[in-house]
Protein backbone atom coordinates (compact mmCIF):
# COMPACT_ATOMS: atom_id res chain seq x y z
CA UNK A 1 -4.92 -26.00 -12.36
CA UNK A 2 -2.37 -26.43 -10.14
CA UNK A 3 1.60 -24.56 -9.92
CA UNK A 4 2.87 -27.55 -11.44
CA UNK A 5 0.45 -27.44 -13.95
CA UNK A 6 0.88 -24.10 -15.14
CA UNK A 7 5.42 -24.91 -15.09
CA UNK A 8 4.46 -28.19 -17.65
CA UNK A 9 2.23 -26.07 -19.78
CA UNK A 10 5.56 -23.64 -20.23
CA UNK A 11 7.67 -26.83 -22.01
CA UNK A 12 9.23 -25.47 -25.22
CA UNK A 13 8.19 -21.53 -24.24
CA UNK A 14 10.77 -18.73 -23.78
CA UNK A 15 9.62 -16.60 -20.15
CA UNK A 16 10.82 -13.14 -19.79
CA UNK A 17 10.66 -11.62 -16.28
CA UNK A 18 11.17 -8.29 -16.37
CA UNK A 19 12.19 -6.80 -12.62
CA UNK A 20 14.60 -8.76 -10.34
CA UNK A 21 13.05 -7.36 -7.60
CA UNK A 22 11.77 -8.92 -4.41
CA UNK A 23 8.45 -9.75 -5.97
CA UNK A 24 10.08 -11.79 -9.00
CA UNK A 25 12.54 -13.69 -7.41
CA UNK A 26 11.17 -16.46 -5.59
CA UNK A 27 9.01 -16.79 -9.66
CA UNK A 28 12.55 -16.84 -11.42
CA UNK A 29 14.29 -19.40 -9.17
CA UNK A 30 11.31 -21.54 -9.31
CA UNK A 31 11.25 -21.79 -13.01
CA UNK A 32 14.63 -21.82 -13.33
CA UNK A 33 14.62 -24.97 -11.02
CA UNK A 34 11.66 -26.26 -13.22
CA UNK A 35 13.95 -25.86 -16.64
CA UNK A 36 12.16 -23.25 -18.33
CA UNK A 37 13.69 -21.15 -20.13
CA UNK A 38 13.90 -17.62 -18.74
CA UNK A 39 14.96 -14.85 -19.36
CA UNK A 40 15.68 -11.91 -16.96
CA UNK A 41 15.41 -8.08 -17.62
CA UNK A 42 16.29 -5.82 -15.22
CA UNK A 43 17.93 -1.94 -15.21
CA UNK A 44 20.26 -2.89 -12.69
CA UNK A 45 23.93 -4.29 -12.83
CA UNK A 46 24.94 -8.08 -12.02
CA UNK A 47 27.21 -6.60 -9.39
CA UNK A 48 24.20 -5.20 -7.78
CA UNK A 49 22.13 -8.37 -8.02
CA UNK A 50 24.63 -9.95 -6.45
CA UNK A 51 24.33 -13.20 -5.15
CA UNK A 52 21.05 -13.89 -6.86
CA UNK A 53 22.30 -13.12 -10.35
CA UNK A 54 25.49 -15.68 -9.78
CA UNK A 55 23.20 -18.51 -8.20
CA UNK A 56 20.56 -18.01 -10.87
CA UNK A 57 23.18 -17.42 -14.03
CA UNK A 58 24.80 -20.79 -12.95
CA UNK A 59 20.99 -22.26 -13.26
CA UNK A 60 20.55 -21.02 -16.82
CA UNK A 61 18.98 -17.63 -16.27
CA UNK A 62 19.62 -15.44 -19.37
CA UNK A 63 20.42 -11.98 -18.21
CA UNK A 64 19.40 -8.95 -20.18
CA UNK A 65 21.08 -5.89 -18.06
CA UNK A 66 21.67 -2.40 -17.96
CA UNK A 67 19.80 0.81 -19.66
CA UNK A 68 18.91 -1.37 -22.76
CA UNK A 69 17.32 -4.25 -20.90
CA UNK A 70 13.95 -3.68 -22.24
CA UNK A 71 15.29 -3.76 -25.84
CA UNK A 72 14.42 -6.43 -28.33
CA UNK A 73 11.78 -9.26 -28.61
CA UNK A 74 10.33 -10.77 -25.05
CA UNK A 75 9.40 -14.50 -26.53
CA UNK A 76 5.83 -16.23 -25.20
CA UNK A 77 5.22 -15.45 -21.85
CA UNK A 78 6.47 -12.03 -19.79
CA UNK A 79 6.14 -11.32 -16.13
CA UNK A 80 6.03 -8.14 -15.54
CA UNK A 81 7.18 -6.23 -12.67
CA UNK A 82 4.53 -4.81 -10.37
CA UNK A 83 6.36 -0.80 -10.09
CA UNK A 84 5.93 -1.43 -14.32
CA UNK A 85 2.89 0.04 -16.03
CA UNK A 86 1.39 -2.45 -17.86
CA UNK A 87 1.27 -0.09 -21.13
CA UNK A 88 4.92 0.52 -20.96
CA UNK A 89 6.03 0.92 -24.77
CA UNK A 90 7.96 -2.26 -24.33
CA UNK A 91 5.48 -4.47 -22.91
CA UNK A 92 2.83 -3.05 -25.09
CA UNK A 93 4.81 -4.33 -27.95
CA UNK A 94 5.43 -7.16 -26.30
CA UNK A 95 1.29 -8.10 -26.76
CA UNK A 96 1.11 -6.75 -30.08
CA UNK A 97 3.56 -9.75 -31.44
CA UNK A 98 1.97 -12.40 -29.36
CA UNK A 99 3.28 -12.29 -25.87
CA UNK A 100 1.14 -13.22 -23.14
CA UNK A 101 1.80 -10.16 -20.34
CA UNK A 102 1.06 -11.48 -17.13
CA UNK A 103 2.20 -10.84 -13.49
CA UNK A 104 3.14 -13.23 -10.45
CA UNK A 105 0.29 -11.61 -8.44
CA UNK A 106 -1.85 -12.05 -11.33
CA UNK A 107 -0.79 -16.13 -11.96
CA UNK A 108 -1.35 -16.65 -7.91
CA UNK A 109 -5.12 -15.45 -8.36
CA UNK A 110 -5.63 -17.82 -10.91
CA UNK A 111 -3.53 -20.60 -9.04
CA UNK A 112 -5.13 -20.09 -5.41
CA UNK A 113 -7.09 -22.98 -3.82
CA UNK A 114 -8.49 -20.71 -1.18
CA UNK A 115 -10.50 -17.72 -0.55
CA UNK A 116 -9.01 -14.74 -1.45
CA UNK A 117 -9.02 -10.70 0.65
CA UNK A 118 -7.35 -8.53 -1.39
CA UNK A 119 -7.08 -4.47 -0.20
CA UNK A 120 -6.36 -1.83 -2.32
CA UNK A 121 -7.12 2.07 -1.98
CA UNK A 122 -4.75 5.36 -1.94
CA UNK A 123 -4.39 5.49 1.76
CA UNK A 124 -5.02 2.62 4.55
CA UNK A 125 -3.96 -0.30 2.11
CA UNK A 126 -1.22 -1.81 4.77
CA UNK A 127 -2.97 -1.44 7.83
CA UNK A 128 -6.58 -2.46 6.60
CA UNK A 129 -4.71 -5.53 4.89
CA UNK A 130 -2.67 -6.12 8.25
CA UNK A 131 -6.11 -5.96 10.11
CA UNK A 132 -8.22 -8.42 7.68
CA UNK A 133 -5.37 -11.07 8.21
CA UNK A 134 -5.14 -10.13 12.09
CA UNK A 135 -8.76 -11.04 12.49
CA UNK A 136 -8.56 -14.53 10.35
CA UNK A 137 -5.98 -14.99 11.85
CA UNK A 138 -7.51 -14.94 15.43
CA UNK A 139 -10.57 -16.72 14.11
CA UNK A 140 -8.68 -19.79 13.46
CA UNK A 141 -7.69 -19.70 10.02
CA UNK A 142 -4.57 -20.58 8.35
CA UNK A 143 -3.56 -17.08 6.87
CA UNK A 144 -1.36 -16.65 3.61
CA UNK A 145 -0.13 -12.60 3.62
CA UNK A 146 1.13 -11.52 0.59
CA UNK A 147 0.90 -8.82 -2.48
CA UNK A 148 2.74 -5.41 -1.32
CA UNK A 149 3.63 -6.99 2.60
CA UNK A 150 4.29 -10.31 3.39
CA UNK A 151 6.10 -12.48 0.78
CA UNK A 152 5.48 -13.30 -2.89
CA UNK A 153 2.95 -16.28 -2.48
CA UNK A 154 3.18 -18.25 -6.03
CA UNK A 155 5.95 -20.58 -5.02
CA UNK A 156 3.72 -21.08 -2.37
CA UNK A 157 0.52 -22.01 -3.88
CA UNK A 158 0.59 -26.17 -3.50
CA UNK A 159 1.10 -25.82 0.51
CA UNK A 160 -2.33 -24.06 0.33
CA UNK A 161 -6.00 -25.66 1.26
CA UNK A 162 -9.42 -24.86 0.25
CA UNK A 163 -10.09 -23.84 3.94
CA UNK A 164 -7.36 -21.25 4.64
CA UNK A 165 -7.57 -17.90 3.63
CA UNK A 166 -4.95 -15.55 1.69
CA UNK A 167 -4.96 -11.78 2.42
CA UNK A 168 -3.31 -9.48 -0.81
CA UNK A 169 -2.46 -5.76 -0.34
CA UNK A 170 -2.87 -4.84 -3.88
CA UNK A 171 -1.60 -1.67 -5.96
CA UNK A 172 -2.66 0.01 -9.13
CA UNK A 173 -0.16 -1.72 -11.03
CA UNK A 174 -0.42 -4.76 -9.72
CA UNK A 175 -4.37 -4.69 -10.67
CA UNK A 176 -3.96 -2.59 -13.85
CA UNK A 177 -4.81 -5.39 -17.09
CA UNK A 178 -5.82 -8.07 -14.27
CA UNK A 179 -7.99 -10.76 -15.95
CA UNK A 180 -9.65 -12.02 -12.50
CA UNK A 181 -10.76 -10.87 -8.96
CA UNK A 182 -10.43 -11.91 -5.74
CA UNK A 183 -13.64 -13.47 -3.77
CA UNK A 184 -13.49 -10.20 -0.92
CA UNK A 185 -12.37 -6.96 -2.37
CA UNK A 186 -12.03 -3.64 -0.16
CA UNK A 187 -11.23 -0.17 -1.82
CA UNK A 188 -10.57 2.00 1.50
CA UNK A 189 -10.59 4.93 -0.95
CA UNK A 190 -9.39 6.92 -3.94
CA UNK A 191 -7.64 10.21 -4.44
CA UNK A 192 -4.73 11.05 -7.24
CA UNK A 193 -1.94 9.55 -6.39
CA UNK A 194 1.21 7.87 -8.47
CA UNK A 195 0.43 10.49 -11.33
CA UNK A 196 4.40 10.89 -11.87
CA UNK A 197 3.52 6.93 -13.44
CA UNK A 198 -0.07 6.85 -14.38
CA UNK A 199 -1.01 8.59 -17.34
CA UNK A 200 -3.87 10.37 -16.27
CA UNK A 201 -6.44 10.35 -13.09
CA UNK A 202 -8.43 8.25 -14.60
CA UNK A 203 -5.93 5.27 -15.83
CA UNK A 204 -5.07 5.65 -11.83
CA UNK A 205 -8.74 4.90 -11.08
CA UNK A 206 -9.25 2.38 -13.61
CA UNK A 207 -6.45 0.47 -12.68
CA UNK A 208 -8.41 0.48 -8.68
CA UNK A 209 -11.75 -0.92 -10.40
CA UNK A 210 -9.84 -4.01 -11.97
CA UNK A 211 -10.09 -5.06 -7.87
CA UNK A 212 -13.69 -5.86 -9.04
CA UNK A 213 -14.57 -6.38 -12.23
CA UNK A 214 -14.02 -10.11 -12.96
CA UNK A 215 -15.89 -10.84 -8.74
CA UNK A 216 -18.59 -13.11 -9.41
CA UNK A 217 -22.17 -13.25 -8.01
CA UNK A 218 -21.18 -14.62 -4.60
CA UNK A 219 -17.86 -12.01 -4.29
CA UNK A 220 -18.09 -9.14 -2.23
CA UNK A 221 -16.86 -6.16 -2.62
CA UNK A 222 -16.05 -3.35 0.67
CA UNK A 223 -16.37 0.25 -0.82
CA UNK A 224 -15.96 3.75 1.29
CA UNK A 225 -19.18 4.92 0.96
CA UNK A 226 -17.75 8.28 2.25
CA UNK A 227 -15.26 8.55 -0.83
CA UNK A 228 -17.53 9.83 -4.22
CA UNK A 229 -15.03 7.66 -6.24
CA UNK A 230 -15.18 4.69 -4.09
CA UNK A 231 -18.91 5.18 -3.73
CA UNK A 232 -19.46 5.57 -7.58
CA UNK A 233 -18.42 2.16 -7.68
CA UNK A 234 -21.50 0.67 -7.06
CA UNK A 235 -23.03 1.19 -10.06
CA UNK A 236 -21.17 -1.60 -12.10
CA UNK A 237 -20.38 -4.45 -9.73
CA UNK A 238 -21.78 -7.79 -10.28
CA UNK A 239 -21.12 -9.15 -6.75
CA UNK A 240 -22.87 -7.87 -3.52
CA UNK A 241 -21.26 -4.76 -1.88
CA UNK A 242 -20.75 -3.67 1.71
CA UNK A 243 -20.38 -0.24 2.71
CA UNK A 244 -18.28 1.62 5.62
CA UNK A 245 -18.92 5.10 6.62
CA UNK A 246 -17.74 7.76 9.44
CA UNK A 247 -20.66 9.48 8.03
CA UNK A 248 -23.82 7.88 7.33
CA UNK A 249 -25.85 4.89 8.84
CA UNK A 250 -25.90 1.95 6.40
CA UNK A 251 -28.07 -0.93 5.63
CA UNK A 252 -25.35 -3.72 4.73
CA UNK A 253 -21.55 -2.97 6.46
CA UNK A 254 -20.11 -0.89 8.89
CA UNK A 255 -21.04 2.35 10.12
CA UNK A 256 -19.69 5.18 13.54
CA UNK A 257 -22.86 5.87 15.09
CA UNK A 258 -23.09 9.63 16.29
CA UNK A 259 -21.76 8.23 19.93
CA UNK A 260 -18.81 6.95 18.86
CA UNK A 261 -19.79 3.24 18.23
CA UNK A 262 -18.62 0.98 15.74
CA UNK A 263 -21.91 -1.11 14.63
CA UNK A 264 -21.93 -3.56 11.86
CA UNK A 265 -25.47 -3.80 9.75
CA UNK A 266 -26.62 -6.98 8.00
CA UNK A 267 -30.23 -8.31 6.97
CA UNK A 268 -32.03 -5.87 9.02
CA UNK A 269 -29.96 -6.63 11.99
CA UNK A 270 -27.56 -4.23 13.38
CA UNK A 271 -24.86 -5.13 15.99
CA UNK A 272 -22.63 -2.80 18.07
CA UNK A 273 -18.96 -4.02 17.75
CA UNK A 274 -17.30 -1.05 20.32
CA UNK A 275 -16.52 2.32 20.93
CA UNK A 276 -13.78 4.08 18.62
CA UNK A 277 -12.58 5.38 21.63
CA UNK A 278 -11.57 1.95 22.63
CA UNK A 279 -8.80 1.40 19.62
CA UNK A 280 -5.61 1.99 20.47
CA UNK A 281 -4.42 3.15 16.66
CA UNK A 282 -4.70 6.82 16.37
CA UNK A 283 -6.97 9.01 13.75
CA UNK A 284 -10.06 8.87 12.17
CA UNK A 285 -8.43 7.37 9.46
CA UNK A 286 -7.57 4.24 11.21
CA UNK A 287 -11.33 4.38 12.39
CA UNK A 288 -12.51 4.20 8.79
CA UNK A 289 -9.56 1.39 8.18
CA UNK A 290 -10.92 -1.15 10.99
CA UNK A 291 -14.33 -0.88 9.91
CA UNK A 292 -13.20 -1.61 6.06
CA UNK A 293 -11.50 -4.79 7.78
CA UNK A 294 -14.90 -5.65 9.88
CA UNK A 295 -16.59 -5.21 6.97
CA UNK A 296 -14.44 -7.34 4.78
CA UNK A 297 -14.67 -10.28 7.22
CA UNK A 298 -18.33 -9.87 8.32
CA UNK A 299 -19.46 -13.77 8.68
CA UNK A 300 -15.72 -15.31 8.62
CA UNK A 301 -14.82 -14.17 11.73
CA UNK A 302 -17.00 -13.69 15.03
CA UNK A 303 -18.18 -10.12 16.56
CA UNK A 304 -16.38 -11.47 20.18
CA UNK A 305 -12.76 -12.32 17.57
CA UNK A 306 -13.90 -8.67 16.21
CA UNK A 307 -13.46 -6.94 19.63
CA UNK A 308 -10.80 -9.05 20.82
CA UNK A 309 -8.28 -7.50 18.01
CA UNK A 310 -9.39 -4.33 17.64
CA UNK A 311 -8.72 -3.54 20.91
CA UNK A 312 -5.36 -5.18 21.07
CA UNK A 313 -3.82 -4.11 18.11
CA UNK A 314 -1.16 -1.30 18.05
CA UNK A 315 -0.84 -0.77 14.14
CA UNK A 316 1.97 -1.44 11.76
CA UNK A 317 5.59 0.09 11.40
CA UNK A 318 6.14 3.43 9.56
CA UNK A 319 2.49 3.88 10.54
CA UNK A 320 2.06 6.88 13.25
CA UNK A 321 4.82 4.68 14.67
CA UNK A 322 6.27 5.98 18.16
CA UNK A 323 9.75 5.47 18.44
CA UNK A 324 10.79 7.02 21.47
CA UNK A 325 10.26 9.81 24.08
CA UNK A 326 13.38 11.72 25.15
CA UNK A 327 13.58 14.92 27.55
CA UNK A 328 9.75 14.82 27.33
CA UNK A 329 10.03 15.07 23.05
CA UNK A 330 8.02 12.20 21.55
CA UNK A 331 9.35 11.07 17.94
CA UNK A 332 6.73 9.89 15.58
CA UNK A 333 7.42 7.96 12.24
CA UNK A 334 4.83 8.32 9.58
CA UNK A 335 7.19 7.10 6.68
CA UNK A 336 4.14 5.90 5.32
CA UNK A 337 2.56 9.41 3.87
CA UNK A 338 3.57 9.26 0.58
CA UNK A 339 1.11 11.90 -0.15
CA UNK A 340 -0.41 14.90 0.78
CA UNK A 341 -3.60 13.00 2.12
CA UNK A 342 -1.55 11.08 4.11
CA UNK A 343 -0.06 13.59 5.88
CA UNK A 344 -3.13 15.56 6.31
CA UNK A 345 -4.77 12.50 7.84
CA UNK A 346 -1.54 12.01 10.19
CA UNK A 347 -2.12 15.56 11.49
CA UNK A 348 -5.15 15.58 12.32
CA UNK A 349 -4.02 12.86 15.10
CA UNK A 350 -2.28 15.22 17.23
CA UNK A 351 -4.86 17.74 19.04
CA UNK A 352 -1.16 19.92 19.69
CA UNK A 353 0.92 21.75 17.05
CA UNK A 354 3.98 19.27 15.81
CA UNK A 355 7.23 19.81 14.49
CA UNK A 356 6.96 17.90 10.85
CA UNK A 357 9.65 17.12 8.51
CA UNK A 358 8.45 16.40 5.03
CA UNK A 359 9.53 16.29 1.95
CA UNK A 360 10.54 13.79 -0.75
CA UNK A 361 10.18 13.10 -4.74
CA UNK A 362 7.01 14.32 -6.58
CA UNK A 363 4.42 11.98 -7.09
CA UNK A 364 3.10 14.80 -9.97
CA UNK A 365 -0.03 15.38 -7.73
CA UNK A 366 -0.99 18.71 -6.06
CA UNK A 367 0.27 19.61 -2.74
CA UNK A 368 -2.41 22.86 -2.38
CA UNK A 369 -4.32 20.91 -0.17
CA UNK A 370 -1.84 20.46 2.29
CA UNK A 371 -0.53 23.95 3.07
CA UNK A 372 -3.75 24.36 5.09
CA UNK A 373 -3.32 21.59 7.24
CA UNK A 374 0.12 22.56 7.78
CA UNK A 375 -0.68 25.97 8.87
CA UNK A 376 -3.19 24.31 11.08
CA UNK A 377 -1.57 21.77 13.03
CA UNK A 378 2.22 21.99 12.72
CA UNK A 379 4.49 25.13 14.45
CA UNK A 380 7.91 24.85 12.77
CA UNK A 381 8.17 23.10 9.36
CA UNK A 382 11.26 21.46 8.11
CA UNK A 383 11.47 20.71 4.35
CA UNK A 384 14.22 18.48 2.88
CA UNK A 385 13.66 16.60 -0.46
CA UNK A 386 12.80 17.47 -4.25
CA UNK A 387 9.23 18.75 -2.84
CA UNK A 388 10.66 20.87 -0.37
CA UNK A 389 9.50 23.68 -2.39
CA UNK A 390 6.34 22.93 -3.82
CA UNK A 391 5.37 22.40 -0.38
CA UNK A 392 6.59 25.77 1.26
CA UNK A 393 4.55 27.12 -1.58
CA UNK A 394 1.21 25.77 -0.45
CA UNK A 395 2.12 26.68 3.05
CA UNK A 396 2.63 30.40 1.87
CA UNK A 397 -0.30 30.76 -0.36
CA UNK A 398 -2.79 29.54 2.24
CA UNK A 399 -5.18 31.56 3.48
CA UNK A 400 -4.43 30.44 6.80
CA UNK A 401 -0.95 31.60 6.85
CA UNK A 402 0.97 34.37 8.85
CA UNK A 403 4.36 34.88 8.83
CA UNK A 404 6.12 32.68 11.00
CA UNK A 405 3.12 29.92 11.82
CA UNK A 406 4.67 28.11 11.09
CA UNK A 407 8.24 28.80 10.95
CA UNK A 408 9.81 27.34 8.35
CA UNK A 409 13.23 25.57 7.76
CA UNK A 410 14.90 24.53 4.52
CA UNK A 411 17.82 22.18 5.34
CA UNK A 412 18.86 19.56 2.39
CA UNK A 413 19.87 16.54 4.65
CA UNK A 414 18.01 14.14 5.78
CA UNK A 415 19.67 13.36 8.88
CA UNK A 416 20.54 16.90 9.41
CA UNK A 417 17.07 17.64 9.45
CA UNK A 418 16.08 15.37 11.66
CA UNK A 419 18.65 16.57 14.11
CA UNK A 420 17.65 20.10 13.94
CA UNK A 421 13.71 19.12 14.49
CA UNK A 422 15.37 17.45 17.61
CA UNK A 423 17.42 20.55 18.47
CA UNK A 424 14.33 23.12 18.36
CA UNK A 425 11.85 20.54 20.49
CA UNK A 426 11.12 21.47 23.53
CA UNK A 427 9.61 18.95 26.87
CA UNK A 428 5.86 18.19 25.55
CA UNK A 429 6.96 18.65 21.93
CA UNK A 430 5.83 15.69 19.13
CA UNK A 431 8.46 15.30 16.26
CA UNK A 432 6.40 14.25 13.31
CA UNK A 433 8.38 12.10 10.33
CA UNK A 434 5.41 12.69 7.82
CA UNK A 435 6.62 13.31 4.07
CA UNK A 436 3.62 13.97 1.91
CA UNK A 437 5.74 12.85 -0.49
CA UNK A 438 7.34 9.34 -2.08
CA UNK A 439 11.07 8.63 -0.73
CA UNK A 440 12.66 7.56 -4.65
CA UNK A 441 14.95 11.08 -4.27
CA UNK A 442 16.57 9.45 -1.68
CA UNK A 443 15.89 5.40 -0.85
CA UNK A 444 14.43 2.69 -2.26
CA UNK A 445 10.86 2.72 -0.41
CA UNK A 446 9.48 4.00 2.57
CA UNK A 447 10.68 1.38 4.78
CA UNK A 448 14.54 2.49 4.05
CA UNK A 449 13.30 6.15 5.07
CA UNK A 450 11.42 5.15 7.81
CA UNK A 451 14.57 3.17 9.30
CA UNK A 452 16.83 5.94 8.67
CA UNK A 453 14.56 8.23 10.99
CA UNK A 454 14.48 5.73 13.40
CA UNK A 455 17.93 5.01 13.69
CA UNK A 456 18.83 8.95 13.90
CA UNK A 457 16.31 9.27 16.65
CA UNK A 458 17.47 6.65 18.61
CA UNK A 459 21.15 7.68 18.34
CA UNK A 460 20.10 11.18 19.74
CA UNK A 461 21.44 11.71 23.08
């Protein structure tokens, strides 16, 4: 079936899309240009749609606004948002009379003419995703990036061939109720995480497994065999999987040999890729997230394309990103660590003590696991955010704590925070942007926080 396809089958059908966010819009303008009747839901005001909702309104677009805007009946076909759990009362009723409860990611999978890599995980999603389409890329492939980075893909979809390849960062929403599978899956791992949304742990992990569970015979699916959840996996796929592993030697995917070589296993044959020491993208973490990639790609791209990247690329923004080094202090954004793990991981990149700033909103996960690290790695702490005191408290209650290592600063501002990180550092000093905690108290994703540090850092003088 093709896009155009799918638009005729809507004739004489009322579409709800629920979310005018980035994801959506490209979805509502193109069946708004088609003449379908939609329908759009979304919390926030016209004035703050702006220019979309008066382009789009002038097109037809019914708008349903405002702290009701999931209230009443939905008609044949919704679109959900992908931040939206799919068993949100509304949509959930939305089934129950008949509506078909669908996504845009989910419509591209079924829509796609080409091979599909889609990446999912609690940590390493962007920068495995980033490195599977890096190493098509370099291999001579026409490369479609979408899902979570890149762009929204649907509108898209007829530009595509059989013989490129399109590369999906995927998130537990997005997967949660998906009715197919991409051809390569990875799962880099799986801890709680988004439990402030998720019902439970193990909605959170079910949602992960939907990566999987429609692959077919020929699919593959990537696992972390180093992860018990990830590695559990196993048991119920249909396709062929491919391990990776810091830890053990494996028979089919990649594996760190005990010298610090990357080797890639397949059909009794095992060939050394390089050393670890040769990436330039810090952390064993990153080590685990190249060899997912490898792994992934393993007979689509050659071991000499393999090298080549890997020891050119430099990772992605918000990432361990350096922004500068002044009077000796080196500024680090790690806008990324959402979550304890994260920031755990990010720490463990810095063989000195750092000055951190965390803090954020709640993700309803525990933060004991974190205070350790903390203690370990970090000499003055400065908390700002809604989890500025849950974290303090795992700090304090750690074993590993004394008073005063680390010292400890509560300061409510973001900037201000920032600044007074900048004011303690001394020559040789690493200022560490590493939350362990979402950024909804105070922007709109991690990217807004991430720019914020940056732009405070580089207007220090």
């Amino acid at each position: 079936m093709t896009l155009k396809d799918y638009i005729d089958s809507l004739a004489g059908k009322t579409v709800t899309v629920v979310g005018a966010g980035i994801s959506n819009r490209p979805l509502i303008t193109l069946l708004a240009e088609a003449g379908v009747s939609v329908t759009v839901r979304d919390r926030s005001s016209a004035e703050a749609l702006g220019g979309f909702y008066d382009e789009n309104a002038a097109k037809g677009v019914c708008f349903i606004l405002g702290d009701g805007y999931l209230d009443g009946e939905m008609g044949d076909v919704v679109f959900r948002t992908p931040g939206m759990h799919p068993f949100q009362p509304a949509l959930r009723a939305a089934a129950e009379r008949g509506s078909v409860v669908t996504s845009e990611m989910e419509l591209f999978l079924k829509l796609c003419p080409c091979r599909v890599f889609a990446v999912t995980g609690s940590d390493g999603k962007t920068t495995t995703t980033t490195l599977v389409s890096e190493l098509l890329k370099a291999a001579g492939y026409t490369v479609w990036l979408g899902g979570n980075i890149g762009k929204p893909l649907l509108s898209e979809v007829d530009s595509m061939s059989p013989e490129d390849a399109a590369v999906l960062e995927l998130s537990s929403f997005q997967l949660h109720s998906m009715t197919c599978s991409p051809e390569v899956a990875v799962i880099t791992n799986i801890s709680p995480n988004h439990l402030d949304v998720h019902p439970s742990y193990a909605d959170y992990i079910d949602a992960k497994k939907q990566v999987y569970r429609n692959q077919s015979e020929g699919s593959r699916l990537v696992l972390n065999l180093d992860n018990d959840v990830t590695a559990s996996c196993a048991e119920e796929v249909s396709g062929g999987v491919s391990w990776f592993s810091r830890r053990h030697t494996v028979d089919n995917g990649c594996f760190l040999r005990e010298d610090g070589m990357i080797c890639h296993a397949s059909a009794g044959e095992t060939t050394e890729l390089l050393s670890a020491s040769e990436l330039l993208i810090p952390g064993v973490h990153n080590v685990e997230n190249m060899m997912a990639a490898f792994a992934a790609v393993w007979g689509y791209v050659s071991p000499e394309v393999m090298r080549t990247v890997a020891r050119s690329f430099t990772g992605v923004a918000h990432r361990l990103e350096k922004i500068r080094v002044l009077r000796g202090v080196t500024y680090i954004n790690d806008s990324i660590a959402s979550s304890p793990n994260r920031t755990i991981a990010g720490l463990a990149c810095f063989p000195e003590k750092v000055i951190l700033i965390a803090g954020g909103k709640d993700k309803g996960i525990s933060y004991d696991a974190v205070g350790p690290a903390i203690c370990a790695h970090v000499k003055k702490l400065y908390l700002t955010g809604m989890t500025a005191q849950v974290i303090e408290d795992s700090v304090r209650k750690a074993a590993e704590y004394e008073p005063g290592a680390p010292e400890i600063y509560r300061i409510d501002g973001f900037d201000e925070a920032i600044r007074a990180a900048a004011a303690a550092a001394e020559a040789g000093d690493v200022v560490l942007l590493s939350p362990a905690s979402t950024s909804f108290d105070r922007f709109k994703n991690f990217e807004e926080r991430g720019n914020r540090f940056r732009r405070v850092v580089e207007e220090l003088a």
